[in-house]
Protein backbone atom coordinates (compact mmCIF):
# COMPACT_ATOMS: atom_id res chain seq x y z
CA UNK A 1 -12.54 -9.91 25.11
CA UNK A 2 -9.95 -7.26 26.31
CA UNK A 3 -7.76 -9.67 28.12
CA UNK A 4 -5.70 -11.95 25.55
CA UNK A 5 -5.45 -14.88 28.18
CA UNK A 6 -8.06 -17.08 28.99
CA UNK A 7 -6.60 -18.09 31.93
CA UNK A 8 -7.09 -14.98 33.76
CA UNK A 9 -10.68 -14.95 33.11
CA UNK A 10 -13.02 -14.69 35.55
CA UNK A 11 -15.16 -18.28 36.66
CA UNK A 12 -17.98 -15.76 35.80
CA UNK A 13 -18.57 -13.01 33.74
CA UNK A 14 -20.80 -11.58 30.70
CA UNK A 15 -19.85 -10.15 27.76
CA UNK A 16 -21.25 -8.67 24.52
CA UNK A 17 -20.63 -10.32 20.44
CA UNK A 18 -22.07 -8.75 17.81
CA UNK A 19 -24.05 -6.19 20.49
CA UNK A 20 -25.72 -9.47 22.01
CA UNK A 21 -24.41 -10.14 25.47
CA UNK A 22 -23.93 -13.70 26.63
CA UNK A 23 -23.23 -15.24 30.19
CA UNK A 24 -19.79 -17.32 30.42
CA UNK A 25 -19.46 -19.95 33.38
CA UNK A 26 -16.63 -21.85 33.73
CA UNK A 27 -17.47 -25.39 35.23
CA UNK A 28 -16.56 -25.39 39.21
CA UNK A 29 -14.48 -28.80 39.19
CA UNK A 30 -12.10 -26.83 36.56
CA UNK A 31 -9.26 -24.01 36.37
CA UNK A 32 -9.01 -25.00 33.33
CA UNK A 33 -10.01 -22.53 29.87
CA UNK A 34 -13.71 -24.13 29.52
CA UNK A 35 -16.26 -22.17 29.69
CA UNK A 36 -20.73 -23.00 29.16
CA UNK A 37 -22.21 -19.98 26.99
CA UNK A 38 -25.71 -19.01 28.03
CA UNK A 39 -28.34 -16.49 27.39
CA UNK A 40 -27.56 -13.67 30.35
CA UNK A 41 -29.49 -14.68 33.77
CA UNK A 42 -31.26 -17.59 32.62
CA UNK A 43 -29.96 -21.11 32.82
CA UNK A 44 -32.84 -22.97 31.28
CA UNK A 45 -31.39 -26.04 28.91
CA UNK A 46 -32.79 -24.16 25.60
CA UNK A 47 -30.77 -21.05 26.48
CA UNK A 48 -27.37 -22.98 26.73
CA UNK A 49 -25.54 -22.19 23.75
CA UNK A 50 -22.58 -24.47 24.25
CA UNK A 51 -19.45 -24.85 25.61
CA UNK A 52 -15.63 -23.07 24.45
CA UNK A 53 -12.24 -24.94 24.78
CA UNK A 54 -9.60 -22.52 24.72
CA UNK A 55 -6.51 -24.74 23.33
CA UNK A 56 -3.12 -24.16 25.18
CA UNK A 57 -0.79 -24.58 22.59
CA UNK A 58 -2.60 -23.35 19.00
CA UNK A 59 -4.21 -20.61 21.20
CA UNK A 60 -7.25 -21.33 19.09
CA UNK A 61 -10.94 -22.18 20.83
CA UNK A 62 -12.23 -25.43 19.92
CA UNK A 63 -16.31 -25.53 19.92
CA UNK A 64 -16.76 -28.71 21.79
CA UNK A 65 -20.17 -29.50 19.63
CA UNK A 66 -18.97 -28.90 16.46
CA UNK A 67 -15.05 -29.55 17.22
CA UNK A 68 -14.44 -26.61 14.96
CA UNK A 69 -11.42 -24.34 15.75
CA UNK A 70 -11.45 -20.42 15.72
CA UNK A 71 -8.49 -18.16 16.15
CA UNK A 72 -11.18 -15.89 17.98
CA UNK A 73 -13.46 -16.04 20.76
CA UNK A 74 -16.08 -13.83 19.22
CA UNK A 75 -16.03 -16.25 16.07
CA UNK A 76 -15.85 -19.43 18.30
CA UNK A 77 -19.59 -17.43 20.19
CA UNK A 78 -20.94 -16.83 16.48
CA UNK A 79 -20.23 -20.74 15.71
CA UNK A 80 -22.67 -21.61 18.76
CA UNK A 81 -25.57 -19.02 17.55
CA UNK A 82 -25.78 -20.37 14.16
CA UNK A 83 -29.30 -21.79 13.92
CA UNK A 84 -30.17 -25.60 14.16
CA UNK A 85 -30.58 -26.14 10.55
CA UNK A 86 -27.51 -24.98 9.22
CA UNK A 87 -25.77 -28.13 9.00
CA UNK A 88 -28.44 -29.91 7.01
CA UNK A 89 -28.65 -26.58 4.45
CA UNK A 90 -25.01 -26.86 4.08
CA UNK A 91 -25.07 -30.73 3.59
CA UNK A 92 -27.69 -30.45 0.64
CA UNK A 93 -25.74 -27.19 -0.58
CA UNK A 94 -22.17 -29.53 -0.65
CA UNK A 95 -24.46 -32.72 -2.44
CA UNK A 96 -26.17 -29.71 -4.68
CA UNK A 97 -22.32 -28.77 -5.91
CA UNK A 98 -21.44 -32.19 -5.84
CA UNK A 99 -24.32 -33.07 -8.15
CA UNK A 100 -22.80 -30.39 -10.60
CA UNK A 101 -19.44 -30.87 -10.96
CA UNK A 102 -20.07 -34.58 -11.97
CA UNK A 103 -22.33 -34.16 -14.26
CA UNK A 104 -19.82 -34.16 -17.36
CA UNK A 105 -22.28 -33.94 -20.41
CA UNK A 106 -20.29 -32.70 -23.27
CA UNK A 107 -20.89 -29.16 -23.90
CA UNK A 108 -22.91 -28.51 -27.06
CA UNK A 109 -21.29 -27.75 -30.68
């Protein structure tokens, strides 16, 4: 985004990450920095992406699924396009790593 603060952002507007636009609507009973991501003209449940907390005082935006915090909008929108099945690939990645840092066999002579 061109604008550095959220606040002034429009209750509507679309934008483009990564050359992929996306639709951002704020929720009507806020004025607060919240905002639903959506595929562009279609508000059908599987093309909600999810929705962006811009934090006040860190001035980072908190993915409310996730609760991860990125110091970018763009990076917050690449956070909600990560397929499904990443969090189970990186689970058995971290219990793959796990696996091989405790297995202490002594090394060979």
């Amino acid at each position: 985004m061109s604008r550095s603060d959220p606040q002034t952002w429009s209750d509507i507007f679309t934008t483009t990450i990564d050359t992929v636009p996306i639709e951002c609507i704020r929720p009507s009973d806020t004025d607060r920095p919240i905002w639903g991501i959506y595929t562009p003209g279609s508000y059908r449940p599987e093309d909600y992406l999810g929705t962006l907390h811009a934090r006040d005082t860190d001035g980072h935006w908190h993915v409310q699924a996730t609760g991860e915090r990125h110091a970018s909008f763009a990076d917050a929108v690449r956070t909600l396009r990560r397929p499904p099945t990443r969090p189970h690939e990186r689970a058995r990645a971290t219990r793959w790593v796990r696996s091989l840092l405790a297995d202490v066999r002594p090394a060979p002579p």
